[in-house]
Protein backbone atom coordinates (compact mmCIF):
# COMPACT_ATOMS: atom_id res chain seq x y z
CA UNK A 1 85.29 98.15 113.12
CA UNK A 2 87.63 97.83 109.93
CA UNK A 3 86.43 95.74 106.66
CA UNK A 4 86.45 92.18 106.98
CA UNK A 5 88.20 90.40 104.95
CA UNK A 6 87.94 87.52 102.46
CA UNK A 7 89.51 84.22 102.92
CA UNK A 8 91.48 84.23 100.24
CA UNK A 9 92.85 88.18 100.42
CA UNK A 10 94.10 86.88 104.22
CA UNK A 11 95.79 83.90 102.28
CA UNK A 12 97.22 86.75 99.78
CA UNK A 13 98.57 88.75 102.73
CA UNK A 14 100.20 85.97 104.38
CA UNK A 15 101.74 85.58 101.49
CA UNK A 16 103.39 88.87 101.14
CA UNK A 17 104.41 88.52 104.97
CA UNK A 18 106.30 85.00 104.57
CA UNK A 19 108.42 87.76 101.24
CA UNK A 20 108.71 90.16 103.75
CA UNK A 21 109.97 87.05 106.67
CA UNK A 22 111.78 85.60 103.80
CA UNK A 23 113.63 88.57 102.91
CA UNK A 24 114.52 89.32 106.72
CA UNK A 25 116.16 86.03 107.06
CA UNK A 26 118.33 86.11 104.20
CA UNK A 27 119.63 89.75 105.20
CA UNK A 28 120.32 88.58 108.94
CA UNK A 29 117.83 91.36 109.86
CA UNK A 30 114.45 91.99 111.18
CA UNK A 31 111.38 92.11 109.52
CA UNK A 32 110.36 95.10 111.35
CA UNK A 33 113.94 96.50 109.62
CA UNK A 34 112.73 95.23 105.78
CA UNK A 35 109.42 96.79 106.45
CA UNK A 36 110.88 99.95 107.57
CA UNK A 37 113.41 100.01 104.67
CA UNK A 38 110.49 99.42 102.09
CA UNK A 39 108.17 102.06 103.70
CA UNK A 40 111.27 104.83 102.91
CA UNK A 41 111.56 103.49 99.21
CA UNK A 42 108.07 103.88 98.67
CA UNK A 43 107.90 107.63 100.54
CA UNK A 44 110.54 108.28 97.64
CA UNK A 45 108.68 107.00 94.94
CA UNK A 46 105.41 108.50 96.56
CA UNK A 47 106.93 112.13 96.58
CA UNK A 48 108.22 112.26 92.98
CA UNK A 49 107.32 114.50 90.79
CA UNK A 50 107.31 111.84 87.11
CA UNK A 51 104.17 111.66 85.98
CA UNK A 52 104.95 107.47 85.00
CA UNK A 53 105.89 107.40 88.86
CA UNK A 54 103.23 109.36 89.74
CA UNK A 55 100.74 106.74 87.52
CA UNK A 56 102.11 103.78 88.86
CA UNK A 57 101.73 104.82 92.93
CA UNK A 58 98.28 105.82 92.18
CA UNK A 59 97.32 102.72 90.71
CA UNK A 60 98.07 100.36 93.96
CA UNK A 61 95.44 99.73 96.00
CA UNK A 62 95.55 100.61 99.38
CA UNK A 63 93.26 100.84 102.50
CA UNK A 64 94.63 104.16 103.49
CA UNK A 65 96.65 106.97 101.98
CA UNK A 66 99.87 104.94 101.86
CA UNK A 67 99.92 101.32 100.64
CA UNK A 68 101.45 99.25 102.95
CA UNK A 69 104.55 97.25 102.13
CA UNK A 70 102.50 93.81 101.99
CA UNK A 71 100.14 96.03 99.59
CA UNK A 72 102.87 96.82 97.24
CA UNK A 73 103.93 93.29 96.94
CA UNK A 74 100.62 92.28 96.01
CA UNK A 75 99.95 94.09 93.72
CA UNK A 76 103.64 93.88 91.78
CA UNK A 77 102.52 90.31 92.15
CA UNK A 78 99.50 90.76 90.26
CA UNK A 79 101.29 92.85 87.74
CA UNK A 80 103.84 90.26 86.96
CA UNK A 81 101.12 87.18 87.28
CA UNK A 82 98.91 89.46 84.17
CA UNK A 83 101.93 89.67 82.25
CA UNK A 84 103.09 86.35 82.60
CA UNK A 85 99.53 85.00 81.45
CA UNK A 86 99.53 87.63 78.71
């Protein structure tokens, strides 16, 4: 049985979704499509070879090897919510 999960990392995830639904809808496309296109940007930035690259893919958290889309946008989230409080 996989972790459970907190109410409000659900709320987080739904949150990344409606981006990804959002996203969909203003391309006139899928949201299977946007998650497929950001899963082949991310294999790109997860097979370079620059360590800053390399730094940044290891520091998103992810359940397994790959962070998910909805992962990534969480955590750029984050990243941009720190900075903007900074």
């Amino acid at each position: 049985m996989g972790k459970k999960k907190s109410g409000s990392k659900t709320a987080k995830r739904i949150v990344a979704e409606n981006a990804i639904r959002k996203i969909a809808e203003r391309d006139g496309v899928s949201t299977e499509y946007v998650r497929k296109q950001m899963q082949i940007a991310m294999l790109n930035g997860l097979c370079s070879t620059d360590p800053k690259v390399k730094a940044f893919w290891d520091a998103v958290p992810c359940e397994k090897d790959i962070p998910t889309p909805e992962e990534l946008i969480l955590y750029i989230s984050e990243m941009v919510r720190r900075k903007k409080i900074s």
